[in-house]
N, C-alpha and C. Protein backbone atom coordinates (compact mmCIF):
# COMPACT_ATOMS: atom_id res chain seq x y z
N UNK A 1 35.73 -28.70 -47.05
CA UNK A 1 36.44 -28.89 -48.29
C UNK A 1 37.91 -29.10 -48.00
N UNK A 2 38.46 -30.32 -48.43
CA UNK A 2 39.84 -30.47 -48.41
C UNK A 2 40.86 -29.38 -49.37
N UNK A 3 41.99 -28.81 -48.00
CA UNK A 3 42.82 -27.74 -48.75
C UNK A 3 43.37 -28.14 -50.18
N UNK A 4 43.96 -27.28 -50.78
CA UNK A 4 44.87 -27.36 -51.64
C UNK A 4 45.59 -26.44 -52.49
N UNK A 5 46.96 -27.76 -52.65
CA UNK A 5 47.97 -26.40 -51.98
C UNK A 5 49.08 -27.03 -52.96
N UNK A 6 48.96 -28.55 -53.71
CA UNK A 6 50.42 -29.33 -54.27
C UNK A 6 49.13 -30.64 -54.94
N UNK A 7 49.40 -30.00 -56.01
CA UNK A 7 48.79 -31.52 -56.89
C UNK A 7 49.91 -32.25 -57.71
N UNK A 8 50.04 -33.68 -57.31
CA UNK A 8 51.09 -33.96 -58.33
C UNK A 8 50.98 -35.42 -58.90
N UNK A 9 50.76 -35.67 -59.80
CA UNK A 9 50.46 -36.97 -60.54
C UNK A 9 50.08 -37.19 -61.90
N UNK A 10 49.31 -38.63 -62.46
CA UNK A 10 49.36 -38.79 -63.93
C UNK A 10 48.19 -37.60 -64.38
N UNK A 11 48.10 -37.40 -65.51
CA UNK A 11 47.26 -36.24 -65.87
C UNK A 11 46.41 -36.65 -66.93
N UNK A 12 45.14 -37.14 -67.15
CA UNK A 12 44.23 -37.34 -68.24
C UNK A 12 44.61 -36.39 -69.68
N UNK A 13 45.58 -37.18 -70.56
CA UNK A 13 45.63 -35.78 -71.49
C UNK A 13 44.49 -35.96 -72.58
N UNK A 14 43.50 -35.32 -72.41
CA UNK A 14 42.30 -35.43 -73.00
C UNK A 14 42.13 -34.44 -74.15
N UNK A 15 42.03 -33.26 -73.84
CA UNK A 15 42.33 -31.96 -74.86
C UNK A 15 41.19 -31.84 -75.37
N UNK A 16 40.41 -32.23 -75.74
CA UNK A 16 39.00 -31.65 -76.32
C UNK A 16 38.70 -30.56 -75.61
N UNK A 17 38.66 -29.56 -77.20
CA UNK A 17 37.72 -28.18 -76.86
C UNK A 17 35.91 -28.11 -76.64
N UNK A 18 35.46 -27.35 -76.03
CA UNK A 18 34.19 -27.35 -75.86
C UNK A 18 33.70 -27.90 -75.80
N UNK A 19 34.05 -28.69 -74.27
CA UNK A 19 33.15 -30.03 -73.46
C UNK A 19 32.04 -29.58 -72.74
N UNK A 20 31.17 -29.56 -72.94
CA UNK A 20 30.03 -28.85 -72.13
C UNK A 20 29.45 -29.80 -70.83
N UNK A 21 28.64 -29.62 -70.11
CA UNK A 21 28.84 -29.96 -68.83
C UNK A 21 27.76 -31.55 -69.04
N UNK A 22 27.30 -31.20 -70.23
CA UNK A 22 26.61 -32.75 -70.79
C UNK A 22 27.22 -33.64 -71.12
N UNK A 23 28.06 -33.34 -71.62
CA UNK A 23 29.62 -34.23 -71.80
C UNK A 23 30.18 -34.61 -70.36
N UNK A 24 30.14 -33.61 -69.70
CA UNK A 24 31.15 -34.09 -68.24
C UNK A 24 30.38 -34.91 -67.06
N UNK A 25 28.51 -35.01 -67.26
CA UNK A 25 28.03 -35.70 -66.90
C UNK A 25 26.31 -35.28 -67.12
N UNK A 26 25.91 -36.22 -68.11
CA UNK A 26 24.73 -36.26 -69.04
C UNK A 26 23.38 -35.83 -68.06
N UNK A 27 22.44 -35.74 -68.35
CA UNK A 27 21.31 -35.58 -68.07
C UNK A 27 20.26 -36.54 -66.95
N UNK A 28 20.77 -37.28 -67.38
CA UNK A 28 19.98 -39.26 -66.68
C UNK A 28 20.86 -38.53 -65.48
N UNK A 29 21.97 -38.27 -64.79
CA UNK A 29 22.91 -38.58 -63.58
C UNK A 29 21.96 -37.33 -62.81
N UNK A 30 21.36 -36.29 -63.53
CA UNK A 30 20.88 -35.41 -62.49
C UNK A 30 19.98 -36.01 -61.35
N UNK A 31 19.24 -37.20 -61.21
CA UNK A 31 17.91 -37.42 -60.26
C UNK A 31 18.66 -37.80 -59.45
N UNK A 32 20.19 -38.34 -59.19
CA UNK A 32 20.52 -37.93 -57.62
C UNK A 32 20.36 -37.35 -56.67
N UNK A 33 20.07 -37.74 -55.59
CA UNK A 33 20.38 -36.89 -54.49
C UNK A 33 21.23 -36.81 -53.78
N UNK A 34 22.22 -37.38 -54.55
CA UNK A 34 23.85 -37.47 -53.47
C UNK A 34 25.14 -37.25 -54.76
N UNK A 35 26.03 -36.49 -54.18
CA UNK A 35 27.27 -36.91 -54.95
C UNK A 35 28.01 -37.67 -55.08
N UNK A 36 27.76 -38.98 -54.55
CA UNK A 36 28.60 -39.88 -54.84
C UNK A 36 28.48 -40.91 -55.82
N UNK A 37 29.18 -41.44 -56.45
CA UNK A 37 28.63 -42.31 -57.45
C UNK A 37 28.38 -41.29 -59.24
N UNK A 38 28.84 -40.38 -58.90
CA UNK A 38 28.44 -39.66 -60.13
C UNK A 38 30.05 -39.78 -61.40
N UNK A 39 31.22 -40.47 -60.47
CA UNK A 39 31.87 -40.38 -61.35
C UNK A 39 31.72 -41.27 -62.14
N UNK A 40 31.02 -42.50 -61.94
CA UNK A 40 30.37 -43.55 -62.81
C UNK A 40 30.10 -42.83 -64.20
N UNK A 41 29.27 -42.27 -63.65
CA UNK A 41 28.53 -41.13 -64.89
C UNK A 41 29.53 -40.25 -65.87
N UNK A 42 30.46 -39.62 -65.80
CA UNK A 42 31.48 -38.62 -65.84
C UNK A 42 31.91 -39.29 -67.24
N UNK A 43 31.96 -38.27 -68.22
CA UNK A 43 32.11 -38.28 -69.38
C UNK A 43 31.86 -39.73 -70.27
N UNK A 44 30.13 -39.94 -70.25
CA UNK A 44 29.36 -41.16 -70.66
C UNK A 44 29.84 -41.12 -72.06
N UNK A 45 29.78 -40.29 -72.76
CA UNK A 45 29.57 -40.30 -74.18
C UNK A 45 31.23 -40.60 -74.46
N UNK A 46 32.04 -40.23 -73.66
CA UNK A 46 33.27 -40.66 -74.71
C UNK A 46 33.96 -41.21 -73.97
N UNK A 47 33.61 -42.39 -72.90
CA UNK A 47 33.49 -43.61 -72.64
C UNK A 47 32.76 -44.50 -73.33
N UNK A 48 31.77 -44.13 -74.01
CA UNK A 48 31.15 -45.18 -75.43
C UNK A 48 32.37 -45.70 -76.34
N UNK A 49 33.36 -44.78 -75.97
CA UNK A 49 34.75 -45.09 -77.60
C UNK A 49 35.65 -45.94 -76.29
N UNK A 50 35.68 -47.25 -77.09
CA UNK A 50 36.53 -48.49 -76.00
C UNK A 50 38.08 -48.18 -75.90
N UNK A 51 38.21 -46.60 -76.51
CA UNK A 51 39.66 -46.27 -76.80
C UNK A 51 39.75 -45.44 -76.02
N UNK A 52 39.08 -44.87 -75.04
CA UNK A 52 39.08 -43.45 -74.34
C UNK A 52 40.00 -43.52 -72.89
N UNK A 53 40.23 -41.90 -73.29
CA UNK A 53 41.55 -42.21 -71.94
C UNK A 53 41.22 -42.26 -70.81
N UNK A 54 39.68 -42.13 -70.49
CA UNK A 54 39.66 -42.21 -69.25
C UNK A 54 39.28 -43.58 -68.50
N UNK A 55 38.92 -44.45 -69.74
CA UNK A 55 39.40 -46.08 -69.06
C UNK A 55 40.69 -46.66 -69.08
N UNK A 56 41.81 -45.47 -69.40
CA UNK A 56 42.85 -46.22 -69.94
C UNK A 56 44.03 -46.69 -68.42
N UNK A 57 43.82 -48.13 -68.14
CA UNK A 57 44.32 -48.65 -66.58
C UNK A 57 46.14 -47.24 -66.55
N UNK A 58 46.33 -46.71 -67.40
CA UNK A 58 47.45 -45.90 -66.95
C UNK A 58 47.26 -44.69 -66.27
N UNK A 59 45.76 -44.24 -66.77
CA UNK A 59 45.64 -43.38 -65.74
C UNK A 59 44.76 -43.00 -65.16
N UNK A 60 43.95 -44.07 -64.74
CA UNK A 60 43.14 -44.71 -63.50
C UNK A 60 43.53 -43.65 -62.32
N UNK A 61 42.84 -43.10 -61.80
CA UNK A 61 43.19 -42.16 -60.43
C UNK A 61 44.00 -40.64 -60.74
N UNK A 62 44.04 -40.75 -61.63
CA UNK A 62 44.29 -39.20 -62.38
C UNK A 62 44.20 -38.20 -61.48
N UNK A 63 44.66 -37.58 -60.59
CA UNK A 63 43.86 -36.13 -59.97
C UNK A 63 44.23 -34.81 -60.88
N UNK A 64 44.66 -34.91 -61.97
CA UNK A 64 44.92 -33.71 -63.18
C UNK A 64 43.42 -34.28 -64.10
N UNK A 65 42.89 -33.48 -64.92
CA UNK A 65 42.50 -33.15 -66.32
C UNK A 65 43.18 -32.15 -67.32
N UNK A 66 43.89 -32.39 -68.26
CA UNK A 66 44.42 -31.85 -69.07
C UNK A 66 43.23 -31.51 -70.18
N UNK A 67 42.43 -29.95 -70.61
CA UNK A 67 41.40 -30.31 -71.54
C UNK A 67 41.60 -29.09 -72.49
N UNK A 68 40.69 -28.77 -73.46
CA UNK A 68 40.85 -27.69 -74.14
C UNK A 68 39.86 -26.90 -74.17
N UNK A 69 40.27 -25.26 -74.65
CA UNK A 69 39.48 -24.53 -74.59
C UNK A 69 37.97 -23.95 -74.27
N UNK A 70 37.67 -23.73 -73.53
CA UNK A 70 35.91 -23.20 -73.28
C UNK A 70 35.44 -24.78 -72.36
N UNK A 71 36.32 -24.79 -71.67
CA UNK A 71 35.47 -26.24 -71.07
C UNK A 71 34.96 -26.20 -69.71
N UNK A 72 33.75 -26.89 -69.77
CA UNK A 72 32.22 -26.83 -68.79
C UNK A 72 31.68 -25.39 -69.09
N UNK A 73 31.72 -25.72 -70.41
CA UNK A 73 30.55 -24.75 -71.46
C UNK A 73 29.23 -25.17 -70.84
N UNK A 74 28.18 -24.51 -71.94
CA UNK A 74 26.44 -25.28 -71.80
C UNK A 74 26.22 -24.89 -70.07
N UNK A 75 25.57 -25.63 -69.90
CA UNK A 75 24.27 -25.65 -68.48
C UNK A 75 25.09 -25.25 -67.39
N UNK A 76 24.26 -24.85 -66.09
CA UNK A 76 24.83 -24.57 -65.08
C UNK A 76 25.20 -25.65 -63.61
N UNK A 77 25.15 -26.81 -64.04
CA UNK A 77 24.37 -28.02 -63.18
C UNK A 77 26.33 -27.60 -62.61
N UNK A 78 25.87 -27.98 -60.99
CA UNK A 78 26.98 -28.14 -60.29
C UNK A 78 27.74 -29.88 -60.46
N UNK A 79 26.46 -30.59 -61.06
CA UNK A 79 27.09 -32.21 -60.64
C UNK A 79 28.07 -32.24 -61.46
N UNK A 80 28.47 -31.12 -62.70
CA UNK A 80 29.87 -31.57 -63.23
C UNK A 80 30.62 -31.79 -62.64
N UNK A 81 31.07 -30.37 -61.54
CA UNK A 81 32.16 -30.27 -60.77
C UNK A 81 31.99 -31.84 -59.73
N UNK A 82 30.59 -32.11 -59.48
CA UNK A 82 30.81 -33.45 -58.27
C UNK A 82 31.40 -34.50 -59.09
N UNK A 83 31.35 -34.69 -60.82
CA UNK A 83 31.32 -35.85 -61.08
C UNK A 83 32.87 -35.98 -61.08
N UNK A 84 33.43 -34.93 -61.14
CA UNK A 84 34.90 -34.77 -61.74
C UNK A 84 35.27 -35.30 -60.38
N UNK A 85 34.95 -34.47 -59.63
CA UNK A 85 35.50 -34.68 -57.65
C UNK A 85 35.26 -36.51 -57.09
N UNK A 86 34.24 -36.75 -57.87
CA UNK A 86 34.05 -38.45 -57.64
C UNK A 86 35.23 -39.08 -58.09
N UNK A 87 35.72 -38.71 -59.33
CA UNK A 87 36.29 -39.92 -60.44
C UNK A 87 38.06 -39.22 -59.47
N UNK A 88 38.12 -38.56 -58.68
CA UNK A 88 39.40 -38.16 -58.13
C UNK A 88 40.31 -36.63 -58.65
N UNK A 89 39.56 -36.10 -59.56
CA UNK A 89 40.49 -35.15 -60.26
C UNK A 89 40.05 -33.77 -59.15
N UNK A 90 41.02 -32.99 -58.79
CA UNK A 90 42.00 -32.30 -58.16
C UNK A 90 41.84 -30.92 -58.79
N UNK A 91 42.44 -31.24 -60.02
CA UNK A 91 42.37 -29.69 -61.15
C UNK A 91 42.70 -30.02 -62.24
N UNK A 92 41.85 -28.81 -63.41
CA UNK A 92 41.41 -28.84 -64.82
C UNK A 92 43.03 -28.34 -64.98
N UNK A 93 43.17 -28.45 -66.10
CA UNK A 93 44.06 -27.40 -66.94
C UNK A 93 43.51 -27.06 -67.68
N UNK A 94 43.58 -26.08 -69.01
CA UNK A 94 42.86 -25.84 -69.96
C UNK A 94 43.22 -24.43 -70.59
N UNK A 95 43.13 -24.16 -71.92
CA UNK A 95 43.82 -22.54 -72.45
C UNK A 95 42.51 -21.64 -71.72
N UNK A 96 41.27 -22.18 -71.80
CA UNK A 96 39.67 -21.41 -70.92
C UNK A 96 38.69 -21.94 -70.17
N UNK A 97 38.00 -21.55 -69.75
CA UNK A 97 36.83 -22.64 -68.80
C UNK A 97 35.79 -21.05 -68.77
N UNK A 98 34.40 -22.03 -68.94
CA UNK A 98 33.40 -21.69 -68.74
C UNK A 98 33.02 -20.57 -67.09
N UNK A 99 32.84 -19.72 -66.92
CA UNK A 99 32.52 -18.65 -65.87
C UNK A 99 31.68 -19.91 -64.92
N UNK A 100 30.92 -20.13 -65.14
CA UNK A 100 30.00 -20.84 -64.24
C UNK A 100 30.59 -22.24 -63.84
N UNK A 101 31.14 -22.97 -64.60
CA UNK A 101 31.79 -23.98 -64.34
C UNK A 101 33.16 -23.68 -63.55
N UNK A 102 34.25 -22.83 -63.63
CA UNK A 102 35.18 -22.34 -63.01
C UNK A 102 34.74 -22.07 -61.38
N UNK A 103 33.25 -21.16 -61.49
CA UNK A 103 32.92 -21.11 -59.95
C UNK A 103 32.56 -22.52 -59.35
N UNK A 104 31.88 -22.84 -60.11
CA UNK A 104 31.54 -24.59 -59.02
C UNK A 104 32.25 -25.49 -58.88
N UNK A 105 33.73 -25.45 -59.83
CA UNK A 105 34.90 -25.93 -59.36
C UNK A 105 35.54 -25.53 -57.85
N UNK A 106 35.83 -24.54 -58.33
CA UNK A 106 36.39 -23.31 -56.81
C UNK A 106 35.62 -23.86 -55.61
N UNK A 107 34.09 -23.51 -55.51
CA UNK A 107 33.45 -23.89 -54.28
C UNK A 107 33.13 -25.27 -54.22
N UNK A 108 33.86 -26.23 -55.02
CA UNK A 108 33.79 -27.79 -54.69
C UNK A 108 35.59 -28.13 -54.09
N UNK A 109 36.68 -27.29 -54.24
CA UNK A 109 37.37 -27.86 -53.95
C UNK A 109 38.46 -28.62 -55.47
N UNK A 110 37.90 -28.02 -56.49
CA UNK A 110 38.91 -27.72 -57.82
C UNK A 110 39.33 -26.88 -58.27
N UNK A 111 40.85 -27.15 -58.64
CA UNK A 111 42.09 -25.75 -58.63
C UNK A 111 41.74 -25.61 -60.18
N UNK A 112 41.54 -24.72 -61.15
CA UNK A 112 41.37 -24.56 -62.77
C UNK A 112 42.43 -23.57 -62.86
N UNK A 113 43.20 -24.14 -63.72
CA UNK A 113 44.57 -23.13 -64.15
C UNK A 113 44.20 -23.18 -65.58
N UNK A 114 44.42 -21.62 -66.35
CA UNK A 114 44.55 -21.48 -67.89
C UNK A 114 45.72 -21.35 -67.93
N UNK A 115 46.09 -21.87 -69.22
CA UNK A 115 47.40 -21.51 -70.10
C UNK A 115 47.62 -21.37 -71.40
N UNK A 116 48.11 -20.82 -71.56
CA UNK A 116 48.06 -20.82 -73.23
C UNK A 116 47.85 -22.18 -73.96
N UNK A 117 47.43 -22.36 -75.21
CA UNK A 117 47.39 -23.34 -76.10
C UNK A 117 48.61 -24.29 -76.47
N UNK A 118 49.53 -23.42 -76.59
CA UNK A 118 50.70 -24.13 -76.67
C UNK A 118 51.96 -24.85 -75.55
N UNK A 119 51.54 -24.05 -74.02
CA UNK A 119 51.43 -25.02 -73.08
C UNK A 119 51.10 -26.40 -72.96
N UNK A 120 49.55 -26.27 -73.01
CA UNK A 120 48.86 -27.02 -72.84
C UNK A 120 49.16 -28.08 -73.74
N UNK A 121 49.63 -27.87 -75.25
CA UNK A 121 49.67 -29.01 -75.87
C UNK A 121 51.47 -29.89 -75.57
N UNK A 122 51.78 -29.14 -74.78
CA UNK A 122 53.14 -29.34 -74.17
C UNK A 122 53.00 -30.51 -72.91
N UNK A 123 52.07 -30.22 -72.45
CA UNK A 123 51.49 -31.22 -71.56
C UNK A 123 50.71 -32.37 -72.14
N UNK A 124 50.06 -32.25 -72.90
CA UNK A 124 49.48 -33.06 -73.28
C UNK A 124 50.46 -34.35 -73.79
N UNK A 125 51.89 -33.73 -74.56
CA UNK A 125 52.66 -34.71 -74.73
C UNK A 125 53.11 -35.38 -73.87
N UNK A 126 53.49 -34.47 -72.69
CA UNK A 126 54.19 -35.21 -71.11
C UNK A 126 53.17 -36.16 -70.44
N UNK A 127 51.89 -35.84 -70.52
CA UNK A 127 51.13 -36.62 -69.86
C UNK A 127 50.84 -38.19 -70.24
N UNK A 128 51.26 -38.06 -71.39
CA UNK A 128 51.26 -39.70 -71.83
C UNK A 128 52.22 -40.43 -71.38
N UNK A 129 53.35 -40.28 -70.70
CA UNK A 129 54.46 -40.86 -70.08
C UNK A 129 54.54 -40.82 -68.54
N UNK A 130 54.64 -39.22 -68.38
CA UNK A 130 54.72 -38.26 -67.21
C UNK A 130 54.07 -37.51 -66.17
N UNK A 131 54.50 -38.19 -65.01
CA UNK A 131 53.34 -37.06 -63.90
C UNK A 131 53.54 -35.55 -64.00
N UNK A 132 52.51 -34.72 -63.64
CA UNK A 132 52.77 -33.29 -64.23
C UNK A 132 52.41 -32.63 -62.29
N UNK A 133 53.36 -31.57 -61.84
CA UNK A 133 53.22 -31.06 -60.49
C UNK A 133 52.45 -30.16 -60.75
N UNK A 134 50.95 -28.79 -59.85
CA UNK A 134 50.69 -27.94 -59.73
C UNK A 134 50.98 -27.50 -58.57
N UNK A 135 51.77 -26.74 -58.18
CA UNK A 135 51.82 -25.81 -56.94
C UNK A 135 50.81 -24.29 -56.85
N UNK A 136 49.76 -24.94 -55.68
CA UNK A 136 49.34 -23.32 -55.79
C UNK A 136 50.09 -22.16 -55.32
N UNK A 137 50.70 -22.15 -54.26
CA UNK A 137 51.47 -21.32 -53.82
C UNK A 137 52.79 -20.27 -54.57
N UNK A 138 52.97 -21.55 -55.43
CA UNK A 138 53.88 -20.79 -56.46
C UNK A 138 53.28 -20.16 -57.60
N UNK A 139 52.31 -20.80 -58.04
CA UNK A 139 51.36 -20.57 -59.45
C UNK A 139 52.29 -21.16 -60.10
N UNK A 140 52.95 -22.02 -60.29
CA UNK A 140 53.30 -22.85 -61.18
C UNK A 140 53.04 -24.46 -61.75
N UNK A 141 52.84 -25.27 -62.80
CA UNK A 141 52.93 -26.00 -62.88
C UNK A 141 54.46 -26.23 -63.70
N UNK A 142 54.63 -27.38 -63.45
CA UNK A 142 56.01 -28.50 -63.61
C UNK A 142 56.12 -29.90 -63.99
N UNK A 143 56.94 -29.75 -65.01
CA UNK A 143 57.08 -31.29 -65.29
C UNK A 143 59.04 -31.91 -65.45
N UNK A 144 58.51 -32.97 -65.18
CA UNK A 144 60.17 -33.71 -64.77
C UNK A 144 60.97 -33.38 -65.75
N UNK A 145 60.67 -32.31 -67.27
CA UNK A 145 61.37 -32.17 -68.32
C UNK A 145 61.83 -31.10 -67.81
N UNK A 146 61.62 -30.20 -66.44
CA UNK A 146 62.33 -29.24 -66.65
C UNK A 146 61.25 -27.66 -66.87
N UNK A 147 60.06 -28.39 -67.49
CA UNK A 147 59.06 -27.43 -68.11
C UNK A 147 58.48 -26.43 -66.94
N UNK A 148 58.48 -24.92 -67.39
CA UNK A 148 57.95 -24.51 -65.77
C UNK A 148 57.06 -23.89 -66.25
N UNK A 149 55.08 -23.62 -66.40
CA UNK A 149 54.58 -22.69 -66.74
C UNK A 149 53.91 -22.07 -65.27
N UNK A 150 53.69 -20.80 -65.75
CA UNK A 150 53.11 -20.14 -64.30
C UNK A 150 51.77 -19.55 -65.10
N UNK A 151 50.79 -19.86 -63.88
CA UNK A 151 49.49 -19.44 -63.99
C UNK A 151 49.26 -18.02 -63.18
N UNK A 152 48.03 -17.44 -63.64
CA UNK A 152 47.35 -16.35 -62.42
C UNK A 152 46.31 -17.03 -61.87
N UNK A 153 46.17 -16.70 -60.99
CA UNK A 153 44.79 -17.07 -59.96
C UNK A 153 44.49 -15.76 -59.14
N UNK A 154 42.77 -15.80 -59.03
CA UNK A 154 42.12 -14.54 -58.24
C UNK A 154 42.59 -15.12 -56.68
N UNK A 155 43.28 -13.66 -56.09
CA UNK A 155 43.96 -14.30 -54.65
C UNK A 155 43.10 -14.77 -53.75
N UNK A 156 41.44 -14.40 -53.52
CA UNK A 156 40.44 -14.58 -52.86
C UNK A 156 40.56 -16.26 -53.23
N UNK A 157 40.21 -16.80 -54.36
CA UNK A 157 39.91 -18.22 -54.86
C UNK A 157 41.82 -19.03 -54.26
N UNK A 158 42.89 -18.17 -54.45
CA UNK A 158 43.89 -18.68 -53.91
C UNK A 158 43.46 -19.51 -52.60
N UNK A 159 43.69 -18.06 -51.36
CA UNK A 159 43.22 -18.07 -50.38
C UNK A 159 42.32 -19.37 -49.61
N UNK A 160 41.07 -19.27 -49.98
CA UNK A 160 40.46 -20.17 -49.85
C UNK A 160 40.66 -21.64 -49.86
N UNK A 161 41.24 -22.12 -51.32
CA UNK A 161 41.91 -23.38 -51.75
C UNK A 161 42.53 -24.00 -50.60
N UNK A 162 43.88 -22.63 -50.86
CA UNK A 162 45.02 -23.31 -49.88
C UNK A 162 44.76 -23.98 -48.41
N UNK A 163 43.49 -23.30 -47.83
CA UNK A 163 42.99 -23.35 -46.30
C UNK A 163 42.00 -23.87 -46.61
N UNK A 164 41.19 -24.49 -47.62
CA UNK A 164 39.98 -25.08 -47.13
C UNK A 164 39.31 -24.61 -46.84
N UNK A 165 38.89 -23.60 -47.43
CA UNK A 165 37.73 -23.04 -46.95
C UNK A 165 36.51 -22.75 -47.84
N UNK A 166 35.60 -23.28 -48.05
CA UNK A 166 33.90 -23.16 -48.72
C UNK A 166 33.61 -21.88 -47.97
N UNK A 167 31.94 -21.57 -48.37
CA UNK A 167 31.24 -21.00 -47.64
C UNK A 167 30.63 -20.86 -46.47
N UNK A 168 30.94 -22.22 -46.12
CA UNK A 168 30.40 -22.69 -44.66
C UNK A 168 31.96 -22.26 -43.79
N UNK A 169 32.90 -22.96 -44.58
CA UNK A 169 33.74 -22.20 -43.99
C UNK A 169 34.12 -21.03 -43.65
N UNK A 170 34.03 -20.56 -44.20
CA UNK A 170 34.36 -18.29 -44.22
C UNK A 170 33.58 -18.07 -43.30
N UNK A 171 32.36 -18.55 -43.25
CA UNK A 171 31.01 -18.12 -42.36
C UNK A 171 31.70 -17.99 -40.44
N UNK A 172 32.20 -19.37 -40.83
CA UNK A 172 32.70 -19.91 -39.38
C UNK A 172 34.04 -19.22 -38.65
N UNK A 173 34.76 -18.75 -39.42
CA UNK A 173 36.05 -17.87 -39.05
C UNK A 173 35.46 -16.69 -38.96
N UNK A 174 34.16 -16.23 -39.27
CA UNK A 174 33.65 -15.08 -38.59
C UNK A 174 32.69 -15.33 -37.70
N UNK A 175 32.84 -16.51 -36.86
CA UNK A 175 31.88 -16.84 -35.57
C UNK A 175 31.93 -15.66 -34.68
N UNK A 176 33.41 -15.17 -34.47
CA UNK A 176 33.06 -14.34 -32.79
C UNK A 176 32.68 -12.70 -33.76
N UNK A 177 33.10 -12.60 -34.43
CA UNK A 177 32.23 -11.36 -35.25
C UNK A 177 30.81 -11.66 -35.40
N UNK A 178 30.20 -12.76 -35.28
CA UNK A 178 29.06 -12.98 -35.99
C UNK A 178 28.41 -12.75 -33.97
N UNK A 179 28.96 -13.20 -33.25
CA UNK A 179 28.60 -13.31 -32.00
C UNK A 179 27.97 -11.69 -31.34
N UNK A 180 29.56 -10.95 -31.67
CA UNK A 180 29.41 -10.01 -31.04
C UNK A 180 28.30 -8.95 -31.43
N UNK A 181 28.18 -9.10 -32.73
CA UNK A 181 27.04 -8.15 -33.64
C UNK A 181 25.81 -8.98 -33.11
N UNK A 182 25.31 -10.36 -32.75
CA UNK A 182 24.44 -10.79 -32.37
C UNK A 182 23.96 -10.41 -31.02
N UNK A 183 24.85 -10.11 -30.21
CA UNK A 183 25.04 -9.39 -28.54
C UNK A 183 24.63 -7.70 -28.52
N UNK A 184 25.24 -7.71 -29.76
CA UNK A 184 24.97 -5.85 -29.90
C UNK A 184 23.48 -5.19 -30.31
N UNK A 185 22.95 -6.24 -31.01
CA UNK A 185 21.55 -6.30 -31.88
C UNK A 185 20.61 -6.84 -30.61
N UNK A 186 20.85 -7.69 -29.77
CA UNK A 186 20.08 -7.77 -28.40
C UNK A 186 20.10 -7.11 -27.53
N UNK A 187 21.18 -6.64 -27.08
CA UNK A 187 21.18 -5.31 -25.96
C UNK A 187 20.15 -3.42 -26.52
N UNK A 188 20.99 -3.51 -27.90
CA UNK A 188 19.99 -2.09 -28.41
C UNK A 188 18.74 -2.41 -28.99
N UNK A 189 18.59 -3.76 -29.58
CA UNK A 189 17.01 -3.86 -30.27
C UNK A 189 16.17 -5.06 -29.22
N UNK A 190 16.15 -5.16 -28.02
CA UNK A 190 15.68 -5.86 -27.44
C UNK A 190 14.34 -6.58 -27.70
N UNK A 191 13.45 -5.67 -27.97
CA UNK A 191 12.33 -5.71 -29.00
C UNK A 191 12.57 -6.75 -29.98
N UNK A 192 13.58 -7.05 -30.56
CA UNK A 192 13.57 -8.09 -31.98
C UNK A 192 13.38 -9.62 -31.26
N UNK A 193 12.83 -9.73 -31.61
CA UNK A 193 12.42 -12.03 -30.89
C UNK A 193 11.55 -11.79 -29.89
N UNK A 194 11.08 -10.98 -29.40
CA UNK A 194 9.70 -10.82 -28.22
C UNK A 194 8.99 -11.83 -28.77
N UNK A 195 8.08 -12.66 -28.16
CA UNK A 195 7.23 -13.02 -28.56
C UNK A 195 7.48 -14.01 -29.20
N UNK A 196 8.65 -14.47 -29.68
CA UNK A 196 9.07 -15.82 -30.08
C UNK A 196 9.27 -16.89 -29.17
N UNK A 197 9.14 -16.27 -27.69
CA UNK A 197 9.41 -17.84 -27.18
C UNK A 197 9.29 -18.54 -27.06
N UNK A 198 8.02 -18.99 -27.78
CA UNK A 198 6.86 -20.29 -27.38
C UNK A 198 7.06 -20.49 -29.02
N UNK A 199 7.62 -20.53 -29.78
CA UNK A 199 8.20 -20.95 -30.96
C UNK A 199 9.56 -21.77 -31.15
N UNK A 200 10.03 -21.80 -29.67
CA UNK A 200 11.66 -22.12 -29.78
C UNK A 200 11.45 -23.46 -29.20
């Protein structure tokens, strides 16, 4: 998973409350077996409206979503978080986000900052003109007006971000721990794998 640590660019100011994860990518996109290509898919239904901002050539490559309240509500399907990660976006903003959707952001490699409502609709104005900065390190986001809001983040989900690190990752920075307990479990339980060798 690529770190992150400084998002800074145009920002989808979208704002709809209670986008559920059918909204962020419908039902038909599940028979994939790959994540790629899913941002095709990524918010079908309001890409039907020839007015929607996310065809709008200004902010084409977006790595912000600016959205509202309770969003990646509904189902638990991870391909939201892939479809979002296809189409380029980085991190949600939003006053809330869904528990389950917040985690499959995190372990895909998306930063989700809450802020109040009236933030958010603070951005939403800047984003129609203006690139908007997130610094994780600081917990702040920023805009060229001067605007400074600061977020909380769980330091574990910090952590991780900043270094890149998934599950596969964490696993792996405990290789020589994982070694030595593997050395320790063969010398005292010798007995464990007998008899497996003609299996290997």
């Amino acid at each position: 998973m690529d770190a992150v640590s400084s998002i800074e660019g145009n920002a989808y100011p979208f704002g709809a409350k209670n986008v559920d994860t059918d909204v962020i990518i419908s039902a038909e996109w599940l028979k994939t077996v790959t994540r790629e290509g899913l941002g095709r898919g990524a918010f079908e239904s309001v890409r039907a409206n020839p007015d929607n901002v996310f065809d709008k050539q200004e902010y084409a490559g977006s790595p912000i979503l600016i959205a509202g309240d309770n969003f990646g509500c509904g189902s638990s399907r991870e391909h939201a978080a892939w479809a979002l990660l296809d189409m380029g976006i980085k991190a949600v903003i939003a006053p809330s986000f869904s528990d389950i959707f917040s985690g499959n952001a995190f372990k895909n490699g998306i930063l989700t900052v809450e802020l109040p409502q009236d933030q958010i609709d603070r951005l939403l104005e800047v984003a129609k003109e203006q690139p908007i900065h997130i610094d994780l390190d600081s917990q702040t986001v920023t805009t060229p007006f001067q605007d400074r809001f600061s977020f909380e983040v769980d330091p574990f989900r910090k952590h991780c971000l900043i270094n890149g690190l998934d599950e596969v990752g964490l696993t792996l920075k405990q290789d020589s721990s994982i070694q030595t307990f593997e050395q320790t479990r063969s010398s005292q339980m010798a007995w464990i794998g007998k008899g497996t060798e003609n299996y290997a």
